[in-house]
Protein backbone atom coordinates (compact mmCIF):
# COMPACT_ATOMS: atom_id res chain seq x y z
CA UNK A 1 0.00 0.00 0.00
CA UNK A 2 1.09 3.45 -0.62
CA UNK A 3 1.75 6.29 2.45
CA UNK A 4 1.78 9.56 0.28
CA UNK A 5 -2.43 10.17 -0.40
CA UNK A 6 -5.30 12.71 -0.71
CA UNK A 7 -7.20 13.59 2.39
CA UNK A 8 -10.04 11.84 0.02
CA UNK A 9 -7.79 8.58 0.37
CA UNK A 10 -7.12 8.55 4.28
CA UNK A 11 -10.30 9.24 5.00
CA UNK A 12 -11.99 6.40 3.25
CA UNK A 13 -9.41 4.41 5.01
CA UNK A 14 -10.03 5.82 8.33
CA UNK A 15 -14.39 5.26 7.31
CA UNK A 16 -13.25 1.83 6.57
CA UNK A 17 -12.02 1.26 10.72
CA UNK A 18 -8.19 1.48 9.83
CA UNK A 19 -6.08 2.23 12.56
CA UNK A 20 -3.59 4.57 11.31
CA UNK A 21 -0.75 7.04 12.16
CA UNK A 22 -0.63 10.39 10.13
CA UNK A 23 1.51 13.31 8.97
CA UNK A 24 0.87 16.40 7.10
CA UNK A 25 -0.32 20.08 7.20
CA UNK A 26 -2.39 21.04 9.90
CA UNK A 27 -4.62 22.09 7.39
CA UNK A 28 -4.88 18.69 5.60
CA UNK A 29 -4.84 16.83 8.52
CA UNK A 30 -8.55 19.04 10.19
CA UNK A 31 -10.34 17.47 7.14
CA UNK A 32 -10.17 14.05 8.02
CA UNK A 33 -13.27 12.23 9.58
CA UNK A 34 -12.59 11.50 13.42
CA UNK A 35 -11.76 8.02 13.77
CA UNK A 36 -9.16 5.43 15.16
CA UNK A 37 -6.32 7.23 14.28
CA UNK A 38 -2.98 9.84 15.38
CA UNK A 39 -1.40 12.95 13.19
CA UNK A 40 1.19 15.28 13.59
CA UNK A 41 1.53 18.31 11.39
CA UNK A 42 4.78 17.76 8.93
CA UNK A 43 5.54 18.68 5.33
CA UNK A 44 8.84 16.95 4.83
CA UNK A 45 8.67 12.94 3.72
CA UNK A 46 10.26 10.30 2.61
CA UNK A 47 8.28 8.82 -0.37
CA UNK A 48 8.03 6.00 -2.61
CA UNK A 49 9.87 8.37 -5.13
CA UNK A 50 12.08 9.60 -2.76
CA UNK A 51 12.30 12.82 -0.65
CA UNK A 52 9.35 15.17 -0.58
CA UNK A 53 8.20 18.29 0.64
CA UNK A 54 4.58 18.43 -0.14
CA UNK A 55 1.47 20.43 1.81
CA UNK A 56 -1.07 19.02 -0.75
CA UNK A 57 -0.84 14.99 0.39
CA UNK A 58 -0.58 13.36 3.88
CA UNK A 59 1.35 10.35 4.50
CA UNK A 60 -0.11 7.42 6.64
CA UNK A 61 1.22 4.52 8.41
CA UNK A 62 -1.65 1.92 8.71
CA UNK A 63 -1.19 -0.55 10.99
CA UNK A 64 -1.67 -4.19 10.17
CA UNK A 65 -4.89 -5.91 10.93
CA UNK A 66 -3.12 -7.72 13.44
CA UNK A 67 -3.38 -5.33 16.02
CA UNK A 68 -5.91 -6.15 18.51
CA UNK A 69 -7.06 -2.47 19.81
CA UNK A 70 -5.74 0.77 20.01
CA UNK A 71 -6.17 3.14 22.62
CA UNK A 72 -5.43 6.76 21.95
CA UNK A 73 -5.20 9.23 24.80
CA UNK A 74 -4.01 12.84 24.97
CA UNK A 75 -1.11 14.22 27.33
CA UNK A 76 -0.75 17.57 28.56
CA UNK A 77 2.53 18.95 30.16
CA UNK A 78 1.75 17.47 33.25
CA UNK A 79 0.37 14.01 32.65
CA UNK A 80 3.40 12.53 30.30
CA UNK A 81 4.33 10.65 33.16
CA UNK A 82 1.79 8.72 32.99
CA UNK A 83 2.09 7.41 29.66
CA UNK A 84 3.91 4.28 30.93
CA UNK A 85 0.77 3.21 32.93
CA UNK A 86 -1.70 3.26 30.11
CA UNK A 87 0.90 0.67 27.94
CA UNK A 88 -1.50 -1.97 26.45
CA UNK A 89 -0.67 -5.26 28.25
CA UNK A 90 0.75 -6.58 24.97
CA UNK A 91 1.87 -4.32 22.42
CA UNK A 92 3.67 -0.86 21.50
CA UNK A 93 2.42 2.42 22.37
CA UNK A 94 2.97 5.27 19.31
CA UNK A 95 3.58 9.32 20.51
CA UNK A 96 3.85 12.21 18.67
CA UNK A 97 4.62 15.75 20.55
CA UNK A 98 4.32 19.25 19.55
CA UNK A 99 8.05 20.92 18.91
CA UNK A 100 9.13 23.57 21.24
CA UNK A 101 6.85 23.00 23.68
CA UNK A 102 7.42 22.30 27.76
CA UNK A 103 5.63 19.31 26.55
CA UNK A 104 8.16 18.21 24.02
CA UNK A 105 10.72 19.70 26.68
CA UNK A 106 9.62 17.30 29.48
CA UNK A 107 9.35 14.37 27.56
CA UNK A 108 13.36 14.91 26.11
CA UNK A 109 14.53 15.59 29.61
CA UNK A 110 12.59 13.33 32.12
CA UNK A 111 10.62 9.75 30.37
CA UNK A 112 13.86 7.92 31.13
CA UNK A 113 12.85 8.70 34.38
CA UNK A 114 9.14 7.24 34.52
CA UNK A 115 8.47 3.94 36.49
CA UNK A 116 8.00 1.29 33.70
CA UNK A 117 8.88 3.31 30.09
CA UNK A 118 11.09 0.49 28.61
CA UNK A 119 8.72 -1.94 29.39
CA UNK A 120 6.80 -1.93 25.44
CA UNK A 121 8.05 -0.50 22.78
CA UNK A 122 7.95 3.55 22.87
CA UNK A 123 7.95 5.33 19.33
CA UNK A 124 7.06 8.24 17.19
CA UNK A 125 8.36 11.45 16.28
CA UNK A 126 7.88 15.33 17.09
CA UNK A 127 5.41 17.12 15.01
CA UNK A 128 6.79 20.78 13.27
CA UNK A 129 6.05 23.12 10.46
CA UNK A 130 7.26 24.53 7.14
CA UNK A 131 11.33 25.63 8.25
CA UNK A 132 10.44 28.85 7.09
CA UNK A 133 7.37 28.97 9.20
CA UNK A 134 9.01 28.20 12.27
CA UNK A 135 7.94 30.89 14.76
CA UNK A 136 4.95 31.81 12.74
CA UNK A 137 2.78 28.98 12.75
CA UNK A 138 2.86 26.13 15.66
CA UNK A 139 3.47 22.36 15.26
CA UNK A 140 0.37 20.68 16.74
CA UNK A 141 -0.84 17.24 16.93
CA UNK A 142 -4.44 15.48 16.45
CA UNK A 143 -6.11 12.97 18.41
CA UNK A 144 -8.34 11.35 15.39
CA UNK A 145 -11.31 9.95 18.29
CA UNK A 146 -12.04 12.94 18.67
CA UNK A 147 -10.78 15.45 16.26
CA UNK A 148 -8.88 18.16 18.95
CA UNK A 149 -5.93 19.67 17.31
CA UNK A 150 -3.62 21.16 20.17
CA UNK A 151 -0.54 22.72 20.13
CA UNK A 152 0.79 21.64 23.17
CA UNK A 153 -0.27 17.98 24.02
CA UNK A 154 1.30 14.66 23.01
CA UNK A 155 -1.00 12.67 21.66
CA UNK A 156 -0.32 8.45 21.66
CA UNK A 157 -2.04 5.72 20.67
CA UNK A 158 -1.20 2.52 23.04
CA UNK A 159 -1.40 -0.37 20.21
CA UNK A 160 -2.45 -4.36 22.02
CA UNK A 161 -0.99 -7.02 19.58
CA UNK A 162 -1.54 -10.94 19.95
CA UNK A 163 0.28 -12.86 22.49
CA UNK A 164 1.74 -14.86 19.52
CA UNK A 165 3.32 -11.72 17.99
CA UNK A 166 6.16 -8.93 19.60
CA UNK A 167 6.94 -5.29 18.36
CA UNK A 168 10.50 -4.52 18.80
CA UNK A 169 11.95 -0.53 18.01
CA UNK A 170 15.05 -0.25 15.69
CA UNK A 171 16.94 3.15 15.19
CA UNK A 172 19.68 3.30 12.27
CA UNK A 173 22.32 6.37 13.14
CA UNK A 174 24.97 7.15 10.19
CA UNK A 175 26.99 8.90 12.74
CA UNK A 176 29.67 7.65 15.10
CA UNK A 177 31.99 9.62 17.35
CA UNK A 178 34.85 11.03 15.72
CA UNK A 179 38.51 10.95 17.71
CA UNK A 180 38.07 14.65 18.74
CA UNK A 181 37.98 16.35 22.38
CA UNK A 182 35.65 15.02 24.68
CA UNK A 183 32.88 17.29 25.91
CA UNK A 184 30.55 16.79 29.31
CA UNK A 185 28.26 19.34 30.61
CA UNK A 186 27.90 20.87 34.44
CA UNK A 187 24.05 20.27 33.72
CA UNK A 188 21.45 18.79 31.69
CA UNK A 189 19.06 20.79 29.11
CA UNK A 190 18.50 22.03 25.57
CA UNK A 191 20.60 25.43 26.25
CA UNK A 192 24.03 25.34 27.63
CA UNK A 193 26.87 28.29 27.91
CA UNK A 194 29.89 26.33 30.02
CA UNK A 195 31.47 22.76 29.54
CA UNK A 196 34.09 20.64 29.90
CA UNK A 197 36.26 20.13 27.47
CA UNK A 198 39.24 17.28 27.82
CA UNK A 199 38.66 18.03 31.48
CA UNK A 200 38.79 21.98 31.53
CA UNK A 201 36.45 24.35 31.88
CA UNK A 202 35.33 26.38 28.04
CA UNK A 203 32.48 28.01 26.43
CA UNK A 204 31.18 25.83 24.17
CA UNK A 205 29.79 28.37 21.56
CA UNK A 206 33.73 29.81 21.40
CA UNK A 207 34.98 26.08 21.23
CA UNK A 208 32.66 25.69 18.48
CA UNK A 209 33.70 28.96 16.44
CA UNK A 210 37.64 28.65 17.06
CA UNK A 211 37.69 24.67 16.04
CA UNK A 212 35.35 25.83 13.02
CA UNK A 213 33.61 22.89 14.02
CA UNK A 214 30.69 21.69 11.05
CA UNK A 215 27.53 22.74 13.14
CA UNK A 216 25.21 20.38 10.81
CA UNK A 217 27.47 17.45 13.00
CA UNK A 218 25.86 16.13 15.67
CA UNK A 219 27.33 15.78 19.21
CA UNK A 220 27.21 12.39 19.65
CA UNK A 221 27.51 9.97 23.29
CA UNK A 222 27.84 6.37 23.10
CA UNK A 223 25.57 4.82 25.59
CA UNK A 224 27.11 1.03 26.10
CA UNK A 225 27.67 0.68 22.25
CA UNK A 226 24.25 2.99 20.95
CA UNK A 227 25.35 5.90 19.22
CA UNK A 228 23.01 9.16 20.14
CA UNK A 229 22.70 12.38 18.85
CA UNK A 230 22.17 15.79 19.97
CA UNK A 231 22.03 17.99 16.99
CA UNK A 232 23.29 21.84 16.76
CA UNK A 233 20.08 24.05 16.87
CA UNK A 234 22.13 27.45 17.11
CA UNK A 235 25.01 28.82 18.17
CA UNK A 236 24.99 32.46 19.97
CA UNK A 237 28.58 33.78 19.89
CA UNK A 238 27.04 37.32 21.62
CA UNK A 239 25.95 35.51 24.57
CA UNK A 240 27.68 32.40 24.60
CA UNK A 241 25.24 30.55 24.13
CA UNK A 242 24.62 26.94 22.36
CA UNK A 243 20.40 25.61 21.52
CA UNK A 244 20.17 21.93 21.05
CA UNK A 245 17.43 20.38 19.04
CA UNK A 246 17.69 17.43 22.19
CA UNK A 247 18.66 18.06 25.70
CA UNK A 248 22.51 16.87 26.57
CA UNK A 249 22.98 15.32 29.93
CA UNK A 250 25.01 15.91 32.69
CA UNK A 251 27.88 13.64 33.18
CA UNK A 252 27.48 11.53 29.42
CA UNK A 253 30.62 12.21 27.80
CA UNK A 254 30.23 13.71 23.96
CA UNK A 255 32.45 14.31 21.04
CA UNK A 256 31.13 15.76 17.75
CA UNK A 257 30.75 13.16 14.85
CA UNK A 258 32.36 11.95 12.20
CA UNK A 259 31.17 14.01 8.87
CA UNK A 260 28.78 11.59 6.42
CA UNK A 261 29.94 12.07 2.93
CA UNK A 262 27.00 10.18 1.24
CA UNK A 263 23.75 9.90 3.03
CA UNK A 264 21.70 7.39 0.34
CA UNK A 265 24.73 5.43 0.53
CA UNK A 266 25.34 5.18 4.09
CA UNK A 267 21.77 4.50 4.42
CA UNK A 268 21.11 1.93 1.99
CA UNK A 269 24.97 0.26 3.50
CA UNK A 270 23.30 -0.03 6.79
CA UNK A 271 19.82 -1.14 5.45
CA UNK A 272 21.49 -4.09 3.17
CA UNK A 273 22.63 -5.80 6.56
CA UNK A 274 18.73 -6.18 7.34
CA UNK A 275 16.02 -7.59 6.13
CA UNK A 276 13.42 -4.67 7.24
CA UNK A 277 9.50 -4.88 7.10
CA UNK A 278 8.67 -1.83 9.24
CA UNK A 279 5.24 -0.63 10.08
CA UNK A 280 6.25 2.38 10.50
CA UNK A 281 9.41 4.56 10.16
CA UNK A 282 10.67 8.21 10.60
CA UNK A 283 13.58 9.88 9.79
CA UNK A 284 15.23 13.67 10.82
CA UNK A 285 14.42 16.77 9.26
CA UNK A 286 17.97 17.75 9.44
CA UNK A 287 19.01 14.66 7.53
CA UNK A 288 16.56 15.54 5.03
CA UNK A 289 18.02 19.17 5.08
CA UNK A 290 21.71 18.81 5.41
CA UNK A 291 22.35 15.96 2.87
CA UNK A 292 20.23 17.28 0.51
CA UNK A 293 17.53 13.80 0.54
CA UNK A 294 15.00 15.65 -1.75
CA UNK A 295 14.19 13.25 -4.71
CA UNK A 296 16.82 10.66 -3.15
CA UNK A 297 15.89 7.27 -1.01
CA UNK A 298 17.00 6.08 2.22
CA UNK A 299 16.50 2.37 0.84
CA UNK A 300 12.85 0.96 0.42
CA UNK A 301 12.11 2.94 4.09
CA UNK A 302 9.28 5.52 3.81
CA UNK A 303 7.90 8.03 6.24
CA UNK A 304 7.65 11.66 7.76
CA UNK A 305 11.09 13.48 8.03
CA UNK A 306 11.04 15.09 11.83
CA UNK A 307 12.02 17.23 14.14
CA UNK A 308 12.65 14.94 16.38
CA UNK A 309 12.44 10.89 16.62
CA UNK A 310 11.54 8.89 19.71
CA UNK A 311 12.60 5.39 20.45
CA UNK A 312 11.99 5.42 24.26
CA UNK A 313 13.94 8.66 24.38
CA UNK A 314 14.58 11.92 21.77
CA UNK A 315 16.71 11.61 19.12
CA UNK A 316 18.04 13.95 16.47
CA UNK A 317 19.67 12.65 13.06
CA UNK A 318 18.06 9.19 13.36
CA UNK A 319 16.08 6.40 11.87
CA UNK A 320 13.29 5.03 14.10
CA UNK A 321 10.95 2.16 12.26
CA UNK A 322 9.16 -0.37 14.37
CA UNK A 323 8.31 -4.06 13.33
CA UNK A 324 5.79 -6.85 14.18
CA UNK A 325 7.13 -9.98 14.43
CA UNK A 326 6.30 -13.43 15.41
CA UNK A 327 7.14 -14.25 18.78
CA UNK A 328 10.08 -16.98 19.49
């Protein structure tokens, strides 16, 4: 089946009791018929045809019939914690946050936290905008039971599968720690001014600037063999200031990655290794941006390019895709 369609398209498939996951405009997206089904505004995918930035179609993830139920509940600032608790028995749950938002905040700095997160699968991806709307318009996200379009709530849909099946959450990162100076932080958070670099005190923003460091390279920690990302969101040499699109922690030791020269390349290298089915999959806006993906593939992987991916935690510069699989 394929995920780039007309409103007229998803919505017969929403009339016709599919239980689906969504991306597109916000004004797309308010057209669709309430039913069992998730959106997040977005106009940046990855087609069949390649890369795409389109406000005229919506893409849609529809998950298999397999899937027993799917609850969908709605998260303000101060409920995300208890996402964990409303996990389907069996299953996966599927989230998708507003960007800069304390609720997209929160969730970055704190789920790791929550009693019971890694117990199912946790994945989705942060809703945005146009680039060139960003501070005009707001990213916002749709509960499809209902039809409410906020701007501020995560929205998830807590997916039961049979006992006979499991869902297990993949991410594919091109980048890898380079042999460079490694950075930790005094505190955790998505705006930092001081660090450690090598073991002595610096301003990051002049480190950055006087090592003419690449800002489209992600810093990138190495959590017992996983590779993660924080990407560069700006870099204030007035104020000494550096914006992450993810929070960095305190005490995780970074060092800004190796550069990618070919991104279809890499990606279809580290997609050959594995034979991938995915239900669903997103990718990073600033892959999309940076190496150029418009009109190129990442493999036979489709879905919305974000501004953020979540596979139990934010990540920036990353592959998420989920599969069903029969259980051993």
């Amino acid at each position: 089946m394929k995920t780039l369609m007309t409103v007229q398209e998803a919505s017969k498939l929403i009339l016709a009791g599919k239980k689906m996951i969504i991306a597109g405009d916000e004004n797309l997206l308010a057209k669709l018929p309430h039913g069992e089904w998730i959106g997040g505004t977005i106009p940046y995918f990855m087609s069949e045809n390649g890369g795409l930035h389109t406000q005229e179609q919506v893409q849609a993830a529809v998950l298999p019939d397999v899937a027993v139920s799917a609850n969908i509940r709605a998260y303000g600032e101060g409920e995300l914690e208890r996402i964990p608790a409303d996990y389907a028995s069996h299953g996966f749950s599927y989230v998708l946050i507003p960007a800069f938002t304390g609720t997209h905040k929160k969730f970055a700095q704190y789920c790791s936290t929550w009693p019971g997160v890694f117990d199912r699968p946790l994945v989705g991806w942060i809703a945005g905008v146009n680039v060139q709307d960003i501070g005009k318009i707001l990213p916002k996200t749709v509960n499809g039971k209902n039809g409410e379009i906020s701007p501020s709530n995560a929205v998830v849909m807590h997916v039961e599968l049979p006992a006979n099946t499991i869902a297990k959450a993949y991410i594919i990162n091109l980048f890898s720690q380079s042999n460079g100076d490694t950075i930790t932080f005094p505190a955790s958070g998505f705006e930092v001014t001081e660090c450690t670099i090598n073991g002595k005190p610096q301003s990051l923003a002049g480190y950055i600037v006087s090592q003419k460091i690449d800002q489209k390279l992600p810093l990138v920690a190495d959590y017992m063999g996983a590779m993660v990302n924080v990407s560069i969101q700006a870099v204030d040499t007035t104020g000494g200031k550096v914006s992450f699109y993810a929070p960095v922690f305190q005490g995780i030791e970074y060092k800004f990655a190796l550069p990618v020269a070919d991104y279809e390349a890499a990606f279809l290298e580290k997609l050959g290794s594995r034979q991938i089915h995915p239900v669903f999959s997103c990718n990073c806006i600033l892959n999309y941006l940076y190496a150029h993906l418009e009109g190129k593939k990442t493999g036979d992987i489709v879905g919305p390019m974000t501004f953020g991916e979540i596979a139990y935690m934010l990540l920036n510069q990353t592959m998420v895709y989920l599969t069903i699989e029969p259980k051993a």
